[in-house]
Protein backbone atom coordinates (compact mmCIF):
# COMPACT_ATOMS: atom_id res chain seq x y z
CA UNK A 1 -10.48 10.57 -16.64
CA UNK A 2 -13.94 11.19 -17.54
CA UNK A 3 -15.26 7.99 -20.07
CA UNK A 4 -17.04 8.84 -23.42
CA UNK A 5 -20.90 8.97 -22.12
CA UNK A 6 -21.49 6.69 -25.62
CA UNK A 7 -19.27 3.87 -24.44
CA UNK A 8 -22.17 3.23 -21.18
CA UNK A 9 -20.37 0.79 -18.93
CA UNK A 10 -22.65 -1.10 -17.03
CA UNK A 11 -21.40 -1.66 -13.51
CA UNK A 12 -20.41 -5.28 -12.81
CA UNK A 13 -21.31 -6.87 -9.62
CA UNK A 14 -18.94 -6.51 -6.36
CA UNK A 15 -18.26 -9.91 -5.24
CA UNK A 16 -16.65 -11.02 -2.09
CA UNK A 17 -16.53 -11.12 1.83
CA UNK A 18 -17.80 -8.02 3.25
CA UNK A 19 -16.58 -5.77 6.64
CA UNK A 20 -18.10 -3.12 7.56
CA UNK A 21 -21.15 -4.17 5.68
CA UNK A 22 -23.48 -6.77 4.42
CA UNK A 23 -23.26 -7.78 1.21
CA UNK A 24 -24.16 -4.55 -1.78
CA UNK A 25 -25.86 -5.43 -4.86
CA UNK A 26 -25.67 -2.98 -7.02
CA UNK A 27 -29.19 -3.21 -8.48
CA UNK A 28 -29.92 -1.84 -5.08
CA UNK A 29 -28.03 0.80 -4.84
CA UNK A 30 -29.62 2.51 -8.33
CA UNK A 31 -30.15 6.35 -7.36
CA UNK A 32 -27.07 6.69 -5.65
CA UNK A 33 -23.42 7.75 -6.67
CA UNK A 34 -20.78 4.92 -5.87
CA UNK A 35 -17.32 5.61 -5.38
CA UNK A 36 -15.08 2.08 -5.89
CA UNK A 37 -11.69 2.16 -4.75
CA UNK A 38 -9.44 -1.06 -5.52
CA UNK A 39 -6.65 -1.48 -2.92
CA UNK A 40 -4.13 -3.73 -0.79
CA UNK A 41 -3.16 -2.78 2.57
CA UNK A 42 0.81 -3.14 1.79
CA UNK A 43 0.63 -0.82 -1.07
CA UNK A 44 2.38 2.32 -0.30
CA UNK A 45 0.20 4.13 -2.65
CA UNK A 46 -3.31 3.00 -1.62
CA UNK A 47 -2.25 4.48 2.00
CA UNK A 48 -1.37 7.53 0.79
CA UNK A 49 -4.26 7.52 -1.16
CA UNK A 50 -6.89 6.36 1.45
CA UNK A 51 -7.23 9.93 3.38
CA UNK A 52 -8.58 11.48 0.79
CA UNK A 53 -11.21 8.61 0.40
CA UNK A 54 -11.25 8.23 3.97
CA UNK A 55 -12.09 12.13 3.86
CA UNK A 56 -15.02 11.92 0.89
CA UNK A 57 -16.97 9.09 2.77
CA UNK A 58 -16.89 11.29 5.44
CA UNK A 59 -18.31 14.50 3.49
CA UNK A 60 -20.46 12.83 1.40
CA UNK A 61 -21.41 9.55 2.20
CA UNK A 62 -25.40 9.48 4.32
CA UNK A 63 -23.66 8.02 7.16
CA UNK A 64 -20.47 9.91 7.05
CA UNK A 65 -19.43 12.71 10.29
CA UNK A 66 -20.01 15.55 8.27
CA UNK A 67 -23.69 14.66 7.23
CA UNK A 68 -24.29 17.38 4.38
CA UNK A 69 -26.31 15.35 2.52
CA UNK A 70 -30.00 13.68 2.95
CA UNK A 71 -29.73 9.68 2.94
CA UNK A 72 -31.13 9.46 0.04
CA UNK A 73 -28.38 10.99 -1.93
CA UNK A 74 -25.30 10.54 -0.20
CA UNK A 75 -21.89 8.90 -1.84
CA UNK A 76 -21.72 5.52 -1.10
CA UNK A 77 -18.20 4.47 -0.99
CA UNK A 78 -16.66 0.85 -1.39
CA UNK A 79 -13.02 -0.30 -1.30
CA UNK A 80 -12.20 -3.53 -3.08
CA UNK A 81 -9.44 -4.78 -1.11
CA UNK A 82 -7.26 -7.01 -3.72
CA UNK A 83 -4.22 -8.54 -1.94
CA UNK A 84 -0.98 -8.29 -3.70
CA UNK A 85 1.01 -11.45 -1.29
CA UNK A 86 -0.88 -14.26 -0.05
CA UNK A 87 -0.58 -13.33 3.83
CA UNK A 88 -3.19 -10.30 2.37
CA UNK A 89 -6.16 -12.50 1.52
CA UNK A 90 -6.05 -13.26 5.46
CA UNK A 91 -9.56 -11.55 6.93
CA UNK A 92 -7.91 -10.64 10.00
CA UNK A 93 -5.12 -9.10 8.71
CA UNK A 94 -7.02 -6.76 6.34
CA UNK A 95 -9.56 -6.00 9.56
CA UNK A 96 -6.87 -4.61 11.64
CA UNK A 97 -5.51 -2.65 8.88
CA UNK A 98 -9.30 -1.15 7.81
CA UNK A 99 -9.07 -0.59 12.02
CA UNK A 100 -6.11 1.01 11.87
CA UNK A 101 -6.52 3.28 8.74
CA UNK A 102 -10.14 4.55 10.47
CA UNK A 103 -12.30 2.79 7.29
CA UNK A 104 -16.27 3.05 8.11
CA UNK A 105 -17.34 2.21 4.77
CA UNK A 106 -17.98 -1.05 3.27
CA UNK A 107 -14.66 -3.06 2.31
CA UNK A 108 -15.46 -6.24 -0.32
CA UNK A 109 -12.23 -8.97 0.28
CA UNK A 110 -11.71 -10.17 -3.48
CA UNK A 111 -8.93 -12.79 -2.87
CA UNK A 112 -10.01 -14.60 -6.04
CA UNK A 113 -9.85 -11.17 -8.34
CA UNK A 114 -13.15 -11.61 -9.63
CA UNK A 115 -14.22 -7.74 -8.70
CA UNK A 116 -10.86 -6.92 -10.46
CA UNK A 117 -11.38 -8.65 -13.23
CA UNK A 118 -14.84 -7.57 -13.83
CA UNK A 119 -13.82 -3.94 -13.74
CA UNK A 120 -10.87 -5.08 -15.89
CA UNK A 121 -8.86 -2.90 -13.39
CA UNK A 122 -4.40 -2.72 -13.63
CA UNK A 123 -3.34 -1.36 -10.80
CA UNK A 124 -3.62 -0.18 -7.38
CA UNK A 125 -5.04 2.14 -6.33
CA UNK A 126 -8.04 3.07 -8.72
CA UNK A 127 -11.20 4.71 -8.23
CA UNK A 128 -13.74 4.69 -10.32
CA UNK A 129 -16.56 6.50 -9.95
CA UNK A 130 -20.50 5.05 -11.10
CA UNK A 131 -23.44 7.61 -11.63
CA UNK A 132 -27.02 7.29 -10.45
CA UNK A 133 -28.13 5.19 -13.56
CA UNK A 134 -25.42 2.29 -12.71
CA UNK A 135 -22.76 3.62 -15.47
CA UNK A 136 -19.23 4.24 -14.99
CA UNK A 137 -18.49 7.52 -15.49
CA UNK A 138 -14.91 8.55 -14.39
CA UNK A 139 -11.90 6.54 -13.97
CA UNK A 140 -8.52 7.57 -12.08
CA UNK A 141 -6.03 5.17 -11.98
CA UNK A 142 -3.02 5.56 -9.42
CA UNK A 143 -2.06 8.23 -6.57
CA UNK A 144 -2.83 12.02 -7.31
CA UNK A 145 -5.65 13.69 -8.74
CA UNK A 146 -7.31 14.04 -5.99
CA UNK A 147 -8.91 17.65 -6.25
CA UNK A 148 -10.39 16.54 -9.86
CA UNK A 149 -11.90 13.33 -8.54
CA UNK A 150 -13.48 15.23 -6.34
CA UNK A 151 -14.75 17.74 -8.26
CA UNK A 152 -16.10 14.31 -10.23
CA UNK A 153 -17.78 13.47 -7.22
CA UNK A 154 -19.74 16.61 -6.41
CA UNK A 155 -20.91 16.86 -10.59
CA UNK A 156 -21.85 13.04 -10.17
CA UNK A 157 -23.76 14.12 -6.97
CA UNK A 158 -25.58 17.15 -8.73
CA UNK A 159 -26.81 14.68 -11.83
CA UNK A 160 -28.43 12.52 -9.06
CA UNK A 161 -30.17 15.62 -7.86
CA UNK A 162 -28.31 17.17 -4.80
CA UNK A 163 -28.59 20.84 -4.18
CA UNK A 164 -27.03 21.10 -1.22
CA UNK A 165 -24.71 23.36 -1.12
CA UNK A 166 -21.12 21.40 -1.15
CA UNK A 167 -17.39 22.03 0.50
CA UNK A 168 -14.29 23.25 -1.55
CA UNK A 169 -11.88 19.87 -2.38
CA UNK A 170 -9.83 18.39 0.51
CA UNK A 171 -6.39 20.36 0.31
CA UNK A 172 -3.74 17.38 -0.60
CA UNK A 173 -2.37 15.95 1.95
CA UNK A 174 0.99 15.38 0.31
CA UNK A 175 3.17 17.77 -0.80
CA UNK A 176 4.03 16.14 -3.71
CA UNK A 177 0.58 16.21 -4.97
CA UNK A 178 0.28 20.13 -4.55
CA UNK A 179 0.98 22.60 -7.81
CA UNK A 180 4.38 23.58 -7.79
CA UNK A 181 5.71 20.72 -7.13
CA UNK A 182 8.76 18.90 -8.07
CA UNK A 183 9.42 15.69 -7.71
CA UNK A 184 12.75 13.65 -8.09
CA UNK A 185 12.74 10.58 -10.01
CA UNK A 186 13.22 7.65 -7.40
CA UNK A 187 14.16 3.52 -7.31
CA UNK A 188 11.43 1.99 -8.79
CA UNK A 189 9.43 -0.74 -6.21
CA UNK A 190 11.57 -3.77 -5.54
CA UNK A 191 10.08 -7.18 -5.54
CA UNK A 192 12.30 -9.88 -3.50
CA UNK A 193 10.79 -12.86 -4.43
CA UNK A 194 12.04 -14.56 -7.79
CA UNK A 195 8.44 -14.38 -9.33
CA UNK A 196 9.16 -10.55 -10.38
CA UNK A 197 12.20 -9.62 -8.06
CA UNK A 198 15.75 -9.45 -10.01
CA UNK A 199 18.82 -9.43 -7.44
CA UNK A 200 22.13 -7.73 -8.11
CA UNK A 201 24.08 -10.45 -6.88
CA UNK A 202 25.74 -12.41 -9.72
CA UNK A 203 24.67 -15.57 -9.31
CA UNK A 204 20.58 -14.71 -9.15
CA UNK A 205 18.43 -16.73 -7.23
CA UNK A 206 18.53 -20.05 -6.29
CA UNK A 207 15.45 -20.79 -6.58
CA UNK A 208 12.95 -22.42 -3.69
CA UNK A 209 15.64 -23.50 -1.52
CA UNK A 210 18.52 -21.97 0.84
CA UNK A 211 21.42 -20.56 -0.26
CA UNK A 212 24.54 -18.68 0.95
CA UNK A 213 24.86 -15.23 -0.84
CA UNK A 214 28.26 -13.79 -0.85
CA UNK A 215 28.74 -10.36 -0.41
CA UNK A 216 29.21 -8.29 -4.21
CA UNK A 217 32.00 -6.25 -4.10
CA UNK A 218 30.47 -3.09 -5.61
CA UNK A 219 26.64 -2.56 -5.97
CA UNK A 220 24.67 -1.31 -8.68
CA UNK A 221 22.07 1.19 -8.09
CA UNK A 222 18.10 0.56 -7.63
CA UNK A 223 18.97 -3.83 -7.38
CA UNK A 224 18.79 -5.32 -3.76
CA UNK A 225 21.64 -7.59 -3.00
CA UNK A 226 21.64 -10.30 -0.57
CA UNK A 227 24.35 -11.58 1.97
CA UNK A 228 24.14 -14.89 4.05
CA UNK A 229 21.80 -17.31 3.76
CA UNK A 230 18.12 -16.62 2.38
CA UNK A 231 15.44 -18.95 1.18
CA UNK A 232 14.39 -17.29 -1.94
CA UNK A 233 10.44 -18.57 -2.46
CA UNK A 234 8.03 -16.95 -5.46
CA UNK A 235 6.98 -14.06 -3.41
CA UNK A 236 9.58 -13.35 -1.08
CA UNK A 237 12.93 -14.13 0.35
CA UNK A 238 13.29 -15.93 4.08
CA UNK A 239 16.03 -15.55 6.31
CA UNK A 240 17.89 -18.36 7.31
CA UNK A 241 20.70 -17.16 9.57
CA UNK A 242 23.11 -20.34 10.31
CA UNK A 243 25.55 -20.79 13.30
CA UNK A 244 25.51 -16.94 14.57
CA UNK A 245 25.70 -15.61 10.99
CA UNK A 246 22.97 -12.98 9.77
CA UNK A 247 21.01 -12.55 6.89
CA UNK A 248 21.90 -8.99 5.26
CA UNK A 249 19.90 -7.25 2.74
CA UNK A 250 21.39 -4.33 1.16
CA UNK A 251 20.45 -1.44 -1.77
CA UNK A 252 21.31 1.65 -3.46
CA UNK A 253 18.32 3.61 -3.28
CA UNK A 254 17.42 7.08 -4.27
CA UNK A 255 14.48 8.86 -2.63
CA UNK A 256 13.74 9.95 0.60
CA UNK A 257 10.99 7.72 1.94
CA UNK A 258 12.25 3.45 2.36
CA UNK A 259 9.09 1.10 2.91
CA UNK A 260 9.38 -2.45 3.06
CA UNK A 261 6.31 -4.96 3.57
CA UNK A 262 7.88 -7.67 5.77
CA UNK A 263 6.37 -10.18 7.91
CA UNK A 264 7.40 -12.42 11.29
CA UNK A 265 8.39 -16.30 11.56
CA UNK A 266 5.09 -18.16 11.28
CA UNK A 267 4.56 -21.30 11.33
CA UNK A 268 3.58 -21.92 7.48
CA UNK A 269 6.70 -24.95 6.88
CA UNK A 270 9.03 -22.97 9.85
CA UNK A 271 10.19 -24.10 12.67
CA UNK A 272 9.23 -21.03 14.45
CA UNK A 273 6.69 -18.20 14.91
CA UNK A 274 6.41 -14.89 16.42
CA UNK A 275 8.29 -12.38 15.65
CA UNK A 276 12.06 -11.00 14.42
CA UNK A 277 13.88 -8.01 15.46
CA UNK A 278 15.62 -6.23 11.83
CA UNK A 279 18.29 -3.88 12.00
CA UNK A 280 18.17 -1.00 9.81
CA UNK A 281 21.12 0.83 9.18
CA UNK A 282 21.81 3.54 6.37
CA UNK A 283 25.43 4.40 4.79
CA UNK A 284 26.91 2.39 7.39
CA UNK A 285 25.36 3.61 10.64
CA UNK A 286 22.33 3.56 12.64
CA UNK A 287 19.40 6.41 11.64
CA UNK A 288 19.32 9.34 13.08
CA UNK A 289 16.09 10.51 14.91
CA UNK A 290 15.49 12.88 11.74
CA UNK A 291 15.79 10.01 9.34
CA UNK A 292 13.88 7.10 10.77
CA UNK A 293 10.42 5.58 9.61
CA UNK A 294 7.64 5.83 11.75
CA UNK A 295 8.49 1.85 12.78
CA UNK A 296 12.08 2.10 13.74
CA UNK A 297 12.82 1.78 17.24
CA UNK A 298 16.36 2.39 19.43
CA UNK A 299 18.17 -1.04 21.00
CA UNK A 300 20.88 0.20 22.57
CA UNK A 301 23.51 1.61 19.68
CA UNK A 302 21.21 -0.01 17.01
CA UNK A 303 18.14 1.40 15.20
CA UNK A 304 15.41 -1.66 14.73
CA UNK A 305 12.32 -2.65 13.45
CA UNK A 306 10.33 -5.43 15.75
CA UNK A 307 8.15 -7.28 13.06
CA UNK A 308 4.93 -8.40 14.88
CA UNK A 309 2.90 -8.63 11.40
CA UNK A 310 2.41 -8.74 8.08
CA UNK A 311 2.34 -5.56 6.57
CA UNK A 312 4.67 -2.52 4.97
CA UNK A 313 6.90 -1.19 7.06
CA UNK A 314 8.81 2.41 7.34
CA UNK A 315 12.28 2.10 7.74
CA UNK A 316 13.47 5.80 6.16
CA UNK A 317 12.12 8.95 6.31
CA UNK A 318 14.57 11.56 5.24
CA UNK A 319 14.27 15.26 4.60
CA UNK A 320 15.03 15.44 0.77
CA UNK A 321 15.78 12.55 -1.89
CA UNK A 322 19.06 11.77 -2.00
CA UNK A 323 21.16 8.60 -3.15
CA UNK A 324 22.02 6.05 0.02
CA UNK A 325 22.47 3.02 0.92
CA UNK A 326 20.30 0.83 3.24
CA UNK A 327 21.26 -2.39 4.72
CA UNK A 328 18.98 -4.55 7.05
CA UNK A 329 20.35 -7.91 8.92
CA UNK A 330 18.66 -10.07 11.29
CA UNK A 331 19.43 -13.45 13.13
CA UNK A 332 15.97 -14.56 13.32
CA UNK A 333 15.33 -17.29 10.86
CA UNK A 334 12.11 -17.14 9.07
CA UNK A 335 11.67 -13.25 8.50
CA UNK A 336 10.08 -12.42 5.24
CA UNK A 337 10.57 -9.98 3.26
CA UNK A 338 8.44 -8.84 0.25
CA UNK A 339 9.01 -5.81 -1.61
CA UNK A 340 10.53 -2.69 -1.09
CA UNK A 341 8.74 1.28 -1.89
CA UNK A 342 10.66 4.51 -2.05
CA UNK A 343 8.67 7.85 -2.04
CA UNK A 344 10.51 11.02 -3.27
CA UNK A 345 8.85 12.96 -0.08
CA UNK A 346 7.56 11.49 3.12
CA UNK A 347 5.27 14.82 4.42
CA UNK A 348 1.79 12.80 4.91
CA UNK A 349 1.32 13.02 8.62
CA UNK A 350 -1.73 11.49 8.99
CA UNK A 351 0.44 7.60 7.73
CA UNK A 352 2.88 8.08 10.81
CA UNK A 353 1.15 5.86 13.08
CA UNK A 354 1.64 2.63 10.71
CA UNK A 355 -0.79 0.81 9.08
């Protein structure tokens, strides 16, 4: 969305830790088009969205593979990584997944929202896009549009005074983003903990403390539903398997992409540390090799997913949306589990390696 040229939005300061980088001001970047894209590294739609700006850093940016453009007028790109659960505001965790996901431009850790909240930005992912003179200029909030912000890009580029002659748009990497297509509606993101999760199970949480879930007898569509025993904290639910019993998670999904951002035992007021093994079953049986997430793994009859981090994790991947059900168990006490993401395709890929 292009902003009324009257309104002139003065860029705000980026404030935070730095990677890749030391610190920006942005006084000192005046002459230059800046690209600032807020993110978390457990959001399914930030890494769907980061190829593309993966892929315009790249292009446009002075230091970027492609090198089309003199130093003096490349793209300058900056991601504003904004952690959704507290295990995100962790450097180390957000370094391996900037590793993993191939970022070379600057990333800005704002664990304390203070880049957010200057931008007064609602969501991730955004971009927003800053001319030469230090104004915001375009605004795209969400996944998609990616051949327009581009196009935003390379007219931001020419105002500065590029003539180089510049590439056609990166063709989408997702189907779902191309014209033409059609897209199911699908389960809306699931929170687990009882600070925005709602649970199908009668009773609701009990709040900060464990509890024995009984099994519902039928389930309601697009709720999760827990069996067993579960801690149930603010942001996320814990299992707490007792005497051989497991902790089952179950829901009614429809879609054909299943993420869920989990993480292992630690030691943060547990017992134990390391890691947990989840089984992931759908409609009753293990996956097939067509529908499993880029994460699951074979144990013998069972398909798994061995949590080693904290971070989103693909359970489903099947060929259309469809209505199913997915249940996970595990014995290990202390796996978390923090919100679930459905996708109405899962074509991207370039995201099959994990995150």
């Amino acid at each position: 969305m292009w902003l009324d040229p009257r309104e002139r939005i003065h860029t705000p300061e980026i404030e935070g830790e730095w990677l890749n980088s030391p610190p920006l001001k942005i006084g000192e970047l005046r002459g230059r088009v800046l690209l600032v894209d807020f993110w978390d590294y457990t959001c399914v739609n930030c890494l769907r969205t980061l190829p593309h700006v993966r892929g315009w850093h790249r292009r446009y940016a002075a230091s970027g593979n492609a090198g089309i453009l003199p130093a003096e007028r490349g793209l300058v790109v900056i991601g504003v990584h904004a952690p959704e659960f507290h295990f995100a505001r962790d450097r180390g965790n957000v370094e391996r997944a900037v590793r993993s996901a191939g970022l070379e431009y600057p990333i800005v850790l704002d664990n304390d929202y203070r880049t957010w909240q200057a931008f007064a930005n609602r969501c991730w992912p955004a971009e927003y896009l800053i001319d030469a003179q230090g104004y915001i200029r375009y605004v795209h909030l969400g996944e998609g549009g990616y051949g327009e912000t581009e196009d935003a890009i390379q007219r931001l580029l020419r105002e500065s005074g590029v003539t180089t002659p510049l590439p056609a748009p990166i063709e989408q990497f997702n189907a779902a983003d191309r014209p033409g297509a059609y897209c199911v509606p699908v389960t809306p993101e699931l929170y687990l903990g009882y600070g925005r999760g709602r649970l199908g199970n009668g009773s609701g949480y009990v709040e900060n403390q464990v509890a024995d879930y009984r099994p519902a007898g039928e389930r309601a569509p697009d709720l999760a539903y827990l069996e067993g025993p579960w801690f149930a904290g603010r942001e996320q639910i814990v299992a707490c398997p007792l005497l051989g019993r497991e902790s089952r998670l179950r829901v009614r999904y429809t879609a054909a992409e299943v993420n869920l951002v989990m993480a292992p035992p630690d030691s943060d007021g547990l017992p134990v540390e390391g890691r947990a093994t989840v089984v992931v079953r759908q409609d009753g049986r293990p996956l097939t090799v067509e529908e499993s997430g880029a994460d699951i793994m074979l144990d013998g009859d069972e398909t798994v997913i061995d949590v080693t981090g904290p971070r989103m994790y693909r359970l489903v991947r099947n060929r259309e949306a469809a209505t199913r059900e997915l249940e996970i168990w595990t014995r290990k006490p202390g796996l978390e589990a923090y919100a679930f993401s459905f996708v109405a395709r899962a074509d991207h890929p370039e995201l099959e390696a994990g995150s």
